[in-house]
Protein backbone atom coordinates (compact mmCIF):
# COMPACT_ATOMS: atom_id res chain seq x y z
CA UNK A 1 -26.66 48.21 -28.33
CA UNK A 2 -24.00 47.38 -25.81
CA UNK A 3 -22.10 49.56 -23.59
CA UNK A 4 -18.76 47.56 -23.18
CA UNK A 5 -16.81 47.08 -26.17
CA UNK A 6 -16.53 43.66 -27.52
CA UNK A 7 -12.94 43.33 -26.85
CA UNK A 8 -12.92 44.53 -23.13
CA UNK A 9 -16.01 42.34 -23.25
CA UNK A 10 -13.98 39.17 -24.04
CA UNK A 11 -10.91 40.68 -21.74
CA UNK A 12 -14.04 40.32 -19.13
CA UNK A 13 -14.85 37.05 -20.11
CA UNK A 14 -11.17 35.78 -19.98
CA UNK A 15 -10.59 36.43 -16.95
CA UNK A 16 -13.54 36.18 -15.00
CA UNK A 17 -11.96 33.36 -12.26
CA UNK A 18 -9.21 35.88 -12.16
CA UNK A 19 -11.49 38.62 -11.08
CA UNK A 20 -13.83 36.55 -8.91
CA UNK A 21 -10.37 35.68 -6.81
CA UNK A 22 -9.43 38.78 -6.28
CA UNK A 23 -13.07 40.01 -5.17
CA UNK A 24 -12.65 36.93 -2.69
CA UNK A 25 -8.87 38.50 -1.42
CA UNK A 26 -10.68 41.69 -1.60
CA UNK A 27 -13.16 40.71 0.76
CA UNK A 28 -10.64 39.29 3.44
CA UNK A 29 -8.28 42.77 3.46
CA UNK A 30 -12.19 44.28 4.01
CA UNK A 31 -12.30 42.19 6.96
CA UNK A 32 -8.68 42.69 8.49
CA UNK A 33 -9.57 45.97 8.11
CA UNK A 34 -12.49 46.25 10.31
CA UNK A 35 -10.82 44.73 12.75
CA UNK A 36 -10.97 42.79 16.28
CA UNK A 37 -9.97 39.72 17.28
CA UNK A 38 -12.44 37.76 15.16
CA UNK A 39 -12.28 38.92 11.83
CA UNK A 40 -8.76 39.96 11.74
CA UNK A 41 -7.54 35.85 11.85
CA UNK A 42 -10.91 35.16 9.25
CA UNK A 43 -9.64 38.14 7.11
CA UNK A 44 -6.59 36.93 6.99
CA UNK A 45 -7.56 33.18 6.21
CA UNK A 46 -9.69 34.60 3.17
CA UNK A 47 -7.52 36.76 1.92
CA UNK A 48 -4.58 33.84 1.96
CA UNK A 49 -6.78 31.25 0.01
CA UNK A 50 -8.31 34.14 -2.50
CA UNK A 51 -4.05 34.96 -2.98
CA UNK A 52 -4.04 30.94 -3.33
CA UNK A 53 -6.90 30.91 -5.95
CA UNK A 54 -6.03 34.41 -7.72
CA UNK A 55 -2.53 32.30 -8.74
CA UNK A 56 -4.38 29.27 -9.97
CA UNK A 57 -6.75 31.66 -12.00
CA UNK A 58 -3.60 33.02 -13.17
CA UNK A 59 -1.90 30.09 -14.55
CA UNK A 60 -5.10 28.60 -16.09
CA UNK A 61 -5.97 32.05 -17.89
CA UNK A 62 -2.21 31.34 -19.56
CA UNK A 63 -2.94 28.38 -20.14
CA UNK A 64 -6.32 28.56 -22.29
CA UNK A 65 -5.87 29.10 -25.74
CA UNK A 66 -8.26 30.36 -28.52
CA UNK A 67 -10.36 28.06 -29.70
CA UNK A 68 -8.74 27.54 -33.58
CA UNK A 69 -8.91 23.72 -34.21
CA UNK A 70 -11.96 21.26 -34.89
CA UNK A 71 -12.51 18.80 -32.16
CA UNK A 72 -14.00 19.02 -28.59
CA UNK A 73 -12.11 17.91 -25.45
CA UNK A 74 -13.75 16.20 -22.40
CA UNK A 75 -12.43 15.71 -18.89
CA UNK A 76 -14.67 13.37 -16.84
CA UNK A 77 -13.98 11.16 -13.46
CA UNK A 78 -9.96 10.77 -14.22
CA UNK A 79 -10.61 10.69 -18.13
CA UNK A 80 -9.39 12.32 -20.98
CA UNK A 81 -11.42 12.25 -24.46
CA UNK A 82 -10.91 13.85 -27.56
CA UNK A 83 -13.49 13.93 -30.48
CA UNK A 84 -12.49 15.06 -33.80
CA UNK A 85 -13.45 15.14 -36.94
CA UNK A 86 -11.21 12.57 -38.53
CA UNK A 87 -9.50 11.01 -35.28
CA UNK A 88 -10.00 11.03 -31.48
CA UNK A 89 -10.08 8.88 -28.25
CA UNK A 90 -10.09 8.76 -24.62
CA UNK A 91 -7.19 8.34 -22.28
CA UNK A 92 -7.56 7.25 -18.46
CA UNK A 93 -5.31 9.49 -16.33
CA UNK A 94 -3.90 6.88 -14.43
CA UNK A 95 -2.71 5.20 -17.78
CA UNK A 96 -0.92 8.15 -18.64
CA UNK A 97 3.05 7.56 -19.10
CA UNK A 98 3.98 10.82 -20.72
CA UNK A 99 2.91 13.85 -21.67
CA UNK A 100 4.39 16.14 -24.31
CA UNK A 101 3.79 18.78 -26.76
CA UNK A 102 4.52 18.10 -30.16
CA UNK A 103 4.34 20.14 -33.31
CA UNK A 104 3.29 19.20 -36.42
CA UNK A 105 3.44 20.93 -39.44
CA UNK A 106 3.04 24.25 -37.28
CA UNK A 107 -0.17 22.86 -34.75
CA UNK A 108 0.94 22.37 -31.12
CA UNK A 109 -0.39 19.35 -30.04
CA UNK A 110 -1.10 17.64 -26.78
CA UNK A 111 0.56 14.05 -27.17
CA UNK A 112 -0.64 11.69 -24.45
CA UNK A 113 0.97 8.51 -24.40
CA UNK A 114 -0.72 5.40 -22.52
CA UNK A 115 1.17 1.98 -20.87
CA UNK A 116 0.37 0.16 -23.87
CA UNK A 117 1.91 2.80 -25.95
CA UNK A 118 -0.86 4.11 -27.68
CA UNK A 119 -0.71 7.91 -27.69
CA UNK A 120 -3.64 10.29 -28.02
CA UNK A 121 -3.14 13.68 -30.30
CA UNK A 122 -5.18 16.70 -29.12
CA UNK A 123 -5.27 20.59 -30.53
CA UNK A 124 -3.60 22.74 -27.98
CA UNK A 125 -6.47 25.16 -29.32
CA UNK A 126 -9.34 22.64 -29.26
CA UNK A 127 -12.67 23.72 -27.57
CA UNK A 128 -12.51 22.70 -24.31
CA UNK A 129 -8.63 22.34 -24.34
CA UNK A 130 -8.36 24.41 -20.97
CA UNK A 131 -10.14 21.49 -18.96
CA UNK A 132 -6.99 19.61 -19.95
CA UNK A 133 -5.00 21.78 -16.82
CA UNK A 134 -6.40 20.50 -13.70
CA UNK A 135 -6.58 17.02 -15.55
CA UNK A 136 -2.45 17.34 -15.75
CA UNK A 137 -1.73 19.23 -13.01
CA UNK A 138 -3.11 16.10 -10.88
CA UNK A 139 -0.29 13.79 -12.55
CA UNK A 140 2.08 12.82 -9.46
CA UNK A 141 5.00 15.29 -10.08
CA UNK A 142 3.42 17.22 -12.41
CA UNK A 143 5.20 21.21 -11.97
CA UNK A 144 1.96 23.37 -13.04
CA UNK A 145 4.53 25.95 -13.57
CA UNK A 146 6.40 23.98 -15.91
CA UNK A 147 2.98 22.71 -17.77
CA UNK A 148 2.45 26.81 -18.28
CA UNK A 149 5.95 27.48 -19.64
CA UNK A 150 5.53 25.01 -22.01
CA UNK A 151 2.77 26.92 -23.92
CA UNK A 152 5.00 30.16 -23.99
CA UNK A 153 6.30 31.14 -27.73
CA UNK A 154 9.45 31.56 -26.08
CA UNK A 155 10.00 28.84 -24.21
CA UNK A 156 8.98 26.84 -26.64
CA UNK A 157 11.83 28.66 -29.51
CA UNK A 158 14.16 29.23 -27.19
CA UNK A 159 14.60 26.82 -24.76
CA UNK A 160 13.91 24.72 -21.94
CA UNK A 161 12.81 25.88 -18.76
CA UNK A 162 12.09 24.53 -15.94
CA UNK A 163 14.04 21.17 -16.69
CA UNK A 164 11.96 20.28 -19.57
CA UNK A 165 13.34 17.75 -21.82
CA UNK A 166 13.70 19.28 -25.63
CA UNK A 167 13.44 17.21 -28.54
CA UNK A 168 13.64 18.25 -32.05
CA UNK A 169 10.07 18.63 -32.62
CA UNK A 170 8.89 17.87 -29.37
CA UNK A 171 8.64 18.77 -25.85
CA UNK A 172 8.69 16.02 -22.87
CA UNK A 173 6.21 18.04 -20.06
CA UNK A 174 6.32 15.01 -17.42
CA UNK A 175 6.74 11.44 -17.22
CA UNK A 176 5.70 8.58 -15.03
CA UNK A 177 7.92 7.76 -12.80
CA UNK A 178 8.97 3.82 -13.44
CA UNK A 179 7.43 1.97 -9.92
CA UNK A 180 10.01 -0.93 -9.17
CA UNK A 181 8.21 -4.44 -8.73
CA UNK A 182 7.51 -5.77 -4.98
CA UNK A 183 9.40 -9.26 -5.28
C-alpha cells in the first residue's frame, strides 16, 4: 500500500529536475539569509545558477512527452539514433541541415534532415524522445524557446511563433546556416 497517490506520484516523477533546482535556489536564499560577507556573495551565486537550472528544468519538463509510440531514441557523443519497429537510423549532429516537425496522418514527428538529404523520422512521443532537447538545443542558433513552442497545441494550430517557418503540414524549427566557401 502506498501513501501518495499514483497521479501526484507521476506529478513527482515529472518533475523531479524541476524540484531538485529549486531545492538548489532554495539552498542559496538559506545562505543569503544567514548572512556575512561570505555566504551572502556564495548565496547569491547558488541561488542565480539553481534560477538558471530551475528554467532549463522548466523547458525540458514541456518538452517531454508521454511515451505513446513504438521505438526507442538514443543520444550518444553528438549522435542521434532511432530504433523502431519497422524503420529507424542514426543521425550525426553535425550532419544535421534542418530540423522540423512534421505531421503525418495525426503523429508529430521529429524530421531530421542530413547534408546528403537523407532525413530521419522520429515519434515526438517515442521513449526516450526527451534526450532529443539538449541534443537540439546544441545546434548553432538553435532558440530553445522556439524548439518548446513548437510542441504547444497552439502554436502548432494557430500559428507561428517565434519566427518559425509554417508549412502546410510541417514546421521548419532551425536550419543550418549555408557556410560560404574559403576561395
Amino acid at each position: 500500500m502506498t501513501l501518495i497517490r499514483p497521479e501526484l506520484h507521476q506529478a513527482i516523477l515529472r518533475g523531479r529536475e524541476v524540484i531538485a533546482a529549486a531545492t538548489v535556489v532554495a539552498f542559496g536564499l538559506w545562505l543569503v539569509w544567514l548572512g556575512g560577507y561570505l555566504l551572502v556573495p556564495l548565496g547569491l551565486c547558488v541561488a542565480g545558477l539553481g534560477t538558471i537550472w530551475v528554467l532549463q528544468a522548466l523547458r525540458r519538463m514541456r518538452f517531454a512527452q508521454g511515451v505513446a509510440a513504438p521505438g526507442v531514441v538514443e543520444v550518444d557523443e553528438g549522435q542521434v539514433g532511432y530504433f523502431g519497429p519497422g524503420e529507424g537510423g542514426f543521425v550525426a549532429l553535425p550532419d544535421l541541415v534542418e530540423l522540423r516537425l512534421v505531421s503525418v496522418q495525426g503523429r508529430r514527428l521529429w524530421r531530421l534532415k542530413q547534408t546528403d538529404g537523407q532525413a530521419l523520422l522520429i515519434p515526438v512521443d517515442a521513449a526516450g524522445a526527451e534526450r532529443l532537447f539538449d541534443a537540439f538545443a546544441s545546434l548553432p542558433g538553435m532558440d530553445s524557446g522556439a524548439l518548446v513552442a513548437a510542441l504547444d497545441t497552439q502554436a502548432a494550430v494557430g500559428g507561428a511563433p517565434g519566427g518559425l517557418v509554417r508549412g502546410r503540414d510541417s514546421l521548419v524549427i532551425w536550419r543550418r546556416a549555408v557556410q560560404a566557401a574559403l576561395t
